[in-house]
N, C-alpha and C. Protein backbone atom coordinates (compact mmCIF):
# COMPACT_ATOMS: atom_id res chain seq x y z
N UNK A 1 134.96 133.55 -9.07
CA UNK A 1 133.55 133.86 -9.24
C UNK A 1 133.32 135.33 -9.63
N UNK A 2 133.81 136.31 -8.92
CA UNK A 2 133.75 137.84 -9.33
C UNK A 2 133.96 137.79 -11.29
N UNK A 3 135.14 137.49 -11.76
CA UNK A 3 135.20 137.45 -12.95
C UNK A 3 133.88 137.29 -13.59
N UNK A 4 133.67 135.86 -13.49
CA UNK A 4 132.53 134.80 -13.97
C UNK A 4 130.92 136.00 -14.13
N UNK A 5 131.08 136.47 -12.45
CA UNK A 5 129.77 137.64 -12.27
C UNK A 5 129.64 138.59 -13.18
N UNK A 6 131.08 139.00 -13.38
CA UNK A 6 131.11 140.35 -14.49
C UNK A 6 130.98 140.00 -15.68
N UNK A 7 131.15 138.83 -16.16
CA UNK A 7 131.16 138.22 -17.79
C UNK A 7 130.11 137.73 -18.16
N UNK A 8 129.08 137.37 -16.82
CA UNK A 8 127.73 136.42 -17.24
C UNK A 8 126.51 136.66 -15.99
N UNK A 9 125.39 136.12 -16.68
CA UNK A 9 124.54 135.92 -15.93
C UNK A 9 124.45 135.47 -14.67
N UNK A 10 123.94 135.70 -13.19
CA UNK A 10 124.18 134.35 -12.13
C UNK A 10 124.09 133.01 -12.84
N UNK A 11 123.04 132.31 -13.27
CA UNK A 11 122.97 131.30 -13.99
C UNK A 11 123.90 131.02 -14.46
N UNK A 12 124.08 131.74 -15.62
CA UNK A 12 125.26 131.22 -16.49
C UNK A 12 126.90 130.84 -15.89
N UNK A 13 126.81 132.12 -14.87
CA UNK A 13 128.33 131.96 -14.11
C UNK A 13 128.34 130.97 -13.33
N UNK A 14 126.81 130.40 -12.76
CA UNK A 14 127.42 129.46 -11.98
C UNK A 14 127.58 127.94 -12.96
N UNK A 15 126.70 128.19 -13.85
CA UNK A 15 127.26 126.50 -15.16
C UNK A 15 128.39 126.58 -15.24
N UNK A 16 129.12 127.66 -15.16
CA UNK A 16 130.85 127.81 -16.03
C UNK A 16 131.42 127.37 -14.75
N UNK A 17 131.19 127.84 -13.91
CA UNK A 17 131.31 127.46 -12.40
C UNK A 17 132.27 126.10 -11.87
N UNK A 18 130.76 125.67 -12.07
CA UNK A 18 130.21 124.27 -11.56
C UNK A 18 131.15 123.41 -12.68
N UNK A 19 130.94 123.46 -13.90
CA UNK A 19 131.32 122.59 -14.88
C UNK A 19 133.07 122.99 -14.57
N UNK A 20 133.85 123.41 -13.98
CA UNK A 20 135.04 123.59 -14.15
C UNK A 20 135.20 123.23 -12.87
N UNK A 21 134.43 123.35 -11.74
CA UNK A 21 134.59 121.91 -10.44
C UNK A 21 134.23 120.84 -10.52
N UNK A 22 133.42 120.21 -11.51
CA UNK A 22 133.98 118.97 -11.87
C UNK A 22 134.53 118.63 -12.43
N UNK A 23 135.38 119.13 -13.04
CA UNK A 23 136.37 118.70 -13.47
C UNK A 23 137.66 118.61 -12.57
N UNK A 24 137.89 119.54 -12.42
CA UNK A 24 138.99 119.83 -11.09
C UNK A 24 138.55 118.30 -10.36
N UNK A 25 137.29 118.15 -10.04
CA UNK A 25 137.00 116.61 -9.04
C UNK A 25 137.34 115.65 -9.59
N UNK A 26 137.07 115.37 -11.15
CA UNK A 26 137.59 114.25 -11.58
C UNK A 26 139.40 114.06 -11.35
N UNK A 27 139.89 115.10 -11.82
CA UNK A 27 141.24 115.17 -11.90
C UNK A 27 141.73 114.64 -10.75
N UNK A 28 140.90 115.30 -9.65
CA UNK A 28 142.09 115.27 -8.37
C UNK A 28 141.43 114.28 -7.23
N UNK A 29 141.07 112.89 -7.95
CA UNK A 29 140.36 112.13 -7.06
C UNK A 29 140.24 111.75 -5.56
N UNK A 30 139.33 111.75 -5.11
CA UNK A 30 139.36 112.06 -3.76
C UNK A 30 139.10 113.28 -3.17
N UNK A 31 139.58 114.82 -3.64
CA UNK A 31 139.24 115.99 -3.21
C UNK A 31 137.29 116.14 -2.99
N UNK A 32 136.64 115.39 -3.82
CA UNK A 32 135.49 115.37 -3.71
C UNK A 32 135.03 115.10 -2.59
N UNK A 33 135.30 114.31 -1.70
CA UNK A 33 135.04 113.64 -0.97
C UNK A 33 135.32 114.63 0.74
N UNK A 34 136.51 115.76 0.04
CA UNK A 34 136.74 116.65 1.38
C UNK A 34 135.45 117.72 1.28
N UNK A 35 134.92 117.60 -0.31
CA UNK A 35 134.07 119.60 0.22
C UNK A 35 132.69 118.17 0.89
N UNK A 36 132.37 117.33 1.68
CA UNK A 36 131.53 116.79 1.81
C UNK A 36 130.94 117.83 3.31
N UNK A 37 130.33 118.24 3.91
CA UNK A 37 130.18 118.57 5.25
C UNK A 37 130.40 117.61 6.44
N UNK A 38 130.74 116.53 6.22
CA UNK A 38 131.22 115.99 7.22
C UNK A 38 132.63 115.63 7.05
N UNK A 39 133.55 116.18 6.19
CA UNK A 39 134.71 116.06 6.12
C UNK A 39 135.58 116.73 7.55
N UNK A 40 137.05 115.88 7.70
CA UNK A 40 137.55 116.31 8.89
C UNK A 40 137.75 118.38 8.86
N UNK A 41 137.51 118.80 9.92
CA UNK A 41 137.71 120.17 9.97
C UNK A 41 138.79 121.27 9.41
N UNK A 42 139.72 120.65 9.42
CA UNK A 42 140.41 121.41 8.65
C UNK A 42 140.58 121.63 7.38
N UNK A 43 140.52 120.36 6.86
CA UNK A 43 140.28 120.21 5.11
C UNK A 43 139.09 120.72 5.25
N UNK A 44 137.74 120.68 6.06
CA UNK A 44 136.98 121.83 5.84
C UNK A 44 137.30 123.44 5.13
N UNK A 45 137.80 123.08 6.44
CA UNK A 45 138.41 124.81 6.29
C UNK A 45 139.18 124.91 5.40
N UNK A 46 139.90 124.31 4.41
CA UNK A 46 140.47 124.62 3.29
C UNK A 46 139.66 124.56 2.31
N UNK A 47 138.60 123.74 1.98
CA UNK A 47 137.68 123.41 0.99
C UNK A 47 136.11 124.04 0.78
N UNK A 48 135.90 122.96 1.75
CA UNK A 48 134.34 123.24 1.97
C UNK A 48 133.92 124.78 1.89
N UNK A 49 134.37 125.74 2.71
CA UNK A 49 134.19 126.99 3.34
C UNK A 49 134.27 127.79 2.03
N UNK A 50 135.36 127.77 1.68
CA UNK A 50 135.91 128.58 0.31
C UNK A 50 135.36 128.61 -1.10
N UNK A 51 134.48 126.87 -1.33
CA UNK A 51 133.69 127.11 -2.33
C UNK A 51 132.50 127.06 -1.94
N UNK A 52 131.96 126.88 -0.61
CA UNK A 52 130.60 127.17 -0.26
C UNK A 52 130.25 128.58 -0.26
N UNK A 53 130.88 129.48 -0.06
CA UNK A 53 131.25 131.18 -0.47
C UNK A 53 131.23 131.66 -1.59
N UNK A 54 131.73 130.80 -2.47
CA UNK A 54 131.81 131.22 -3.80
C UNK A 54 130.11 130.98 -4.12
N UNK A 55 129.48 129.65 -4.21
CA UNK A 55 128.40 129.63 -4.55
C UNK A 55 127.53 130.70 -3.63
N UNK A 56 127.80 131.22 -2.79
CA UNK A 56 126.69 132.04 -1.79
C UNK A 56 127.03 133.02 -3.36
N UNK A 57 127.85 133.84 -3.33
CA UNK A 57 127.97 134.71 -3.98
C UNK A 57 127.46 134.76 -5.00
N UNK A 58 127.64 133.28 -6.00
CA UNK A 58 126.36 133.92 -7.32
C UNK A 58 124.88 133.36 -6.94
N UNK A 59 124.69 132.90 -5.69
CA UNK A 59 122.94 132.52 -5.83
C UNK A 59 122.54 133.69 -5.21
N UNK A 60 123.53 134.57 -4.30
CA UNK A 60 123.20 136.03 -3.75
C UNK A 60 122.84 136.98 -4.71
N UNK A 61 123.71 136.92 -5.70
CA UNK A 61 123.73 137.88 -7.27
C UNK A 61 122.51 137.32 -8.14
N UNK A 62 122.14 136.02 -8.10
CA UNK A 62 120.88 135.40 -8.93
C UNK A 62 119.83 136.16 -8.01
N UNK A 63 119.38 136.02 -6.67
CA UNK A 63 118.51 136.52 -5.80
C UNK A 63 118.15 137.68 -6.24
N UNK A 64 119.62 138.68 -6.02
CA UNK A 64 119.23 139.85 -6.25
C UNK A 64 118.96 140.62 -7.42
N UNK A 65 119.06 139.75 -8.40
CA UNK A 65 118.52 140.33 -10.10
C UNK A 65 117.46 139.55 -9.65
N UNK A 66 117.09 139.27 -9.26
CA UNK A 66 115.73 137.96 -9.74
C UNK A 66 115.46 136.79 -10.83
N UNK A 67 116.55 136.43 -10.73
CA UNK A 67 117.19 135.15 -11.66
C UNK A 67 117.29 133.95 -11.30
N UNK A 68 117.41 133.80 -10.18
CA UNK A 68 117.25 132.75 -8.91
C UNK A 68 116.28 132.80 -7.91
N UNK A 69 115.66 132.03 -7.72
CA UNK A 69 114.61 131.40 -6.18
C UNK A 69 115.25 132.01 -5.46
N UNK A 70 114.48 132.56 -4.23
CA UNK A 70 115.11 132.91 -3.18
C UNK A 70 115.38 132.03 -2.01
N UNK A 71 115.34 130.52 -1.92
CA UNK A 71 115.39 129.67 -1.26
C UNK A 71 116.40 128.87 -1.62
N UNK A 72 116.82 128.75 -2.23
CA UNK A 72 118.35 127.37 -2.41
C UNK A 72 119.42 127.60 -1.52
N UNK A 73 119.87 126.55 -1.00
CA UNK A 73 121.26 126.75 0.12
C UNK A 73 122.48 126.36 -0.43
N UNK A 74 123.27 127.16 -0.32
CA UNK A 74 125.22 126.84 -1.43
C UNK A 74 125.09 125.63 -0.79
N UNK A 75 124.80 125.14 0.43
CA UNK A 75 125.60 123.62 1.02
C UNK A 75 124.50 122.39 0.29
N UNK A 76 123.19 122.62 0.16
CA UNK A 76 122.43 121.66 -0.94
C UNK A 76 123.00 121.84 -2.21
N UNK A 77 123.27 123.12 -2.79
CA UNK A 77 123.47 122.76 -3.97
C UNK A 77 124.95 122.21 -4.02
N UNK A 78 125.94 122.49 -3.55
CA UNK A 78 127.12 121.42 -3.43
C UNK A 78 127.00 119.94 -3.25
N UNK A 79 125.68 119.55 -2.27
CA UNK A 79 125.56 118.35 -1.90
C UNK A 79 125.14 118.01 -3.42
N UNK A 80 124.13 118.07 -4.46
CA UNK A 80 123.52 118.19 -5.77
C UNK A 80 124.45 117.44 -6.70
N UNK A 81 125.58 118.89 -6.59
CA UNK A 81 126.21 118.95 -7.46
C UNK A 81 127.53 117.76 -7.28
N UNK A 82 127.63 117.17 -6.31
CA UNK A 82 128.38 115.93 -5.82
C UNK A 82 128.60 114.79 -6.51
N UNK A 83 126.93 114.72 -7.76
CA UNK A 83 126.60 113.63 -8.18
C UNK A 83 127.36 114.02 -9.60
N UNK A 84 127.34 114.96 -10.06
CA UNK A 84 128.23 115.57 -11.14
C UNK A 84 129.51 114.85 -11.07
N UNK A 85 130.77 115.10 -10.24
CA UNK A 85 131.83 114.73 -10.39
C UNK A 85 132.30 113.30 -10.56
N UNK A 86 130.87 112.50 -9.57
CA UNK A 86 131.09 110.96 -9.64
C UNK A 86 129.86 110.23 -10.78
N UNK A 87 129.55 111.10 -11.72
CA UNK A 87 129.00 110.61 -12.96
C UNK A 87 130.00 110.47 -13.80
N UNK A 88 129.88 109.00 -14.65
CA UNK A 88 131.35 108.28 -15.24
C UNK A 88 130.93 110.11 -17.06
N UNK A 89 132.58 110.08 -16.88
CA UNK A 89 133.28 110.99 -17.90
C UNK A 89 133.64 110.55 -19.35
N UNK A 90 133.37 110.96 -20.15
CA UNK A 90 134.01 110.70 -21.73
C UNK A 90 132.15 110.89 -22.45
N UNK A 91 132.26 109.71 -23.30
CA UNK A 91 131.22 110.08 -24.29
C UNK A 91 129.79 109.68 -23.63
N UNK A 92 129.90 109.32 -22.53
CA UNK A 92 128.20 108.71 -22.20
C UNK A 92 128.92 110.09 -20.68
N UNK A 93 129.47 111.16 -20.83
CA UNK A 93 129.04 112.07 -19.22
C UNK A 93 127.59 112.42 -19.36
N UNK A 94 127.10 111.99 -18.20
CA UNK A 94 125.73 112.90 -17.78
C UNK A 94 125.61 114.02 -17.41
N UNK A 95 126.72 114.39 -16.69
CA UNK A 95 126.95 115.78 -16.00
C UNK A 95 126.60 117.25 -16.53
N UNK A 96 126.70 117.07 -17.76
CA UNK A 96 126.14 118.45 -18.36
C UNK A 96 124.68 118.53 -18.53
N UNK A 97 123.73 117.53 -18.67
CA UNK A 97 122.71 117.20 -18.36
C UNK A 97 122.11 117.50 -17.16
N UNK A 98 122.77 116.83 -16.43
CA UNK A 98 122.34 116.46 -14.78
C UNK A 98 122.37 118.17 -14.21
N UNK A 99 123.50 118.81 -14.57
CA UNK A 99 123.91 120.37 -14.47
C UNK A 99 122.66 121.14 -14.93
N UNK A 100 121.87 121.31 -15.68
CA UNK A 100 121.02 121.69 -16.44
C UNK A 100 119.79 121.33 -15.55
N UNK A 101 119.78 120.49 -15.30
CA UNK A 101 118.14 120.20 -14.21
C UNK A 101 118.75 121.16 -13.39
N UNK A 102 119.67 120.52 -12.56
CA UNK A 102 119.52 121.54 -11.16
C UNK A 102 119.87 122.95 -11.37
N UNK A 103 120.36 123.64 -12.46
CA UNK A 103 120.50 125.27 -12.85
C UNK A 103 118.52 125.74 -12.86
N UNK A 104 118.05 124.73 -13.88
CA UNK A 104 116.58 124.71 -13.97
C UNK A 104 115.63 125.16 -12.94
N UNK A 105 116.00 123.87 -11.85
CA UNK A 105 115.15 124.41 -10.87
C UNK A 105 115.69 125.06 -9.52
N UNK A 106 116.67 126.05 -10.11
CA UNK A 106 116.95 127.44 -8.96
C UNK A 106 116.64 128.46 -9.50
N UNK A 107 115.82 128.55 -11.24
CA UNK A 107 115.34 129.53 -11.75
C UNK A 107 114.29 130.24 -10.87
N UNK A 108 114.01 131.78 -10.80
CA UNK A 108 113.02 132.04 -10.44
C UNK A 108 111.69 131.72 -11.35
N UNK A 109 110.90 131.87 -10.83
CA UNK A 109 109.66 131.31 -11.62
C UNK A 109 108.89 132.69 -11.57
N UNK A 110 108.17 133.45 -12.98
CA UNK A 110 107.19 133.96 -13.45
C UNK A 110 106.34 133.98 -12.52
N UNK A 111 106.13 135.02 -12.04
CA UNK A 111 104.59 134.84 -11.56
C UNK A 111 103.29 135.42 -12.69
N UNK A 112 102.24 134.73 -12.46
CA UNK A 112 101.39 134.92 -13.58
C UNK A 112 101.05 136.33 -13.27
């Protein structure tokens, strides 16, 4: 994620993000299923913890440019982003789509 921060926008770093954990999910079937929060504790602690951190870090960096809402939680948007990895892959993926709503609405919003 640090890289990602220095090369791009919060936004943007977290699409590049996100789109390169699902993939990793498709690949390694089943791993999806450990970053869940009710996964057993230790695969917690190998999973869950480590990329729930990562996302703190760029919605912390979106916050603090003002690029992001100040309300979204890394563990909702993981839960979100869940539906990504188990959307069917090849020429009908939704996922880059589906990615795009929820980047959408963690935008901060204009005030008039």
């Amino acid at each position: 994620m640090p890289g990602l921060l220095a090369d791009h926008p919060p936004l943007e770093a977290l699409r590049h993000w996100t789109t390169d954990l699902v993939e990793a999910m498709r690949r390694k079937h089943g791993l999806g299923d450990a970053l869940s929060p009710g996964a057993h504790q230790s695969i917690a602690e190998q999973t869950y913890g480590p990329v729930v951190a990562a996302i703190t870090r760029v919605l912390d960096a979106g916050k603090e440019s003002g690029s992001i809402r100040q309300d979204p939680d890394p563990g909702d948007f993981l839960q979100l982003t869940g539906a990504l990895w188990r959307a069917a892959s090849g020429p009908e993926d939704r996922s880059p789509r589906m990615l795009a709503l929820i980047l959408d609405g963690l935008r901060a919003q204009e005030r008039p």
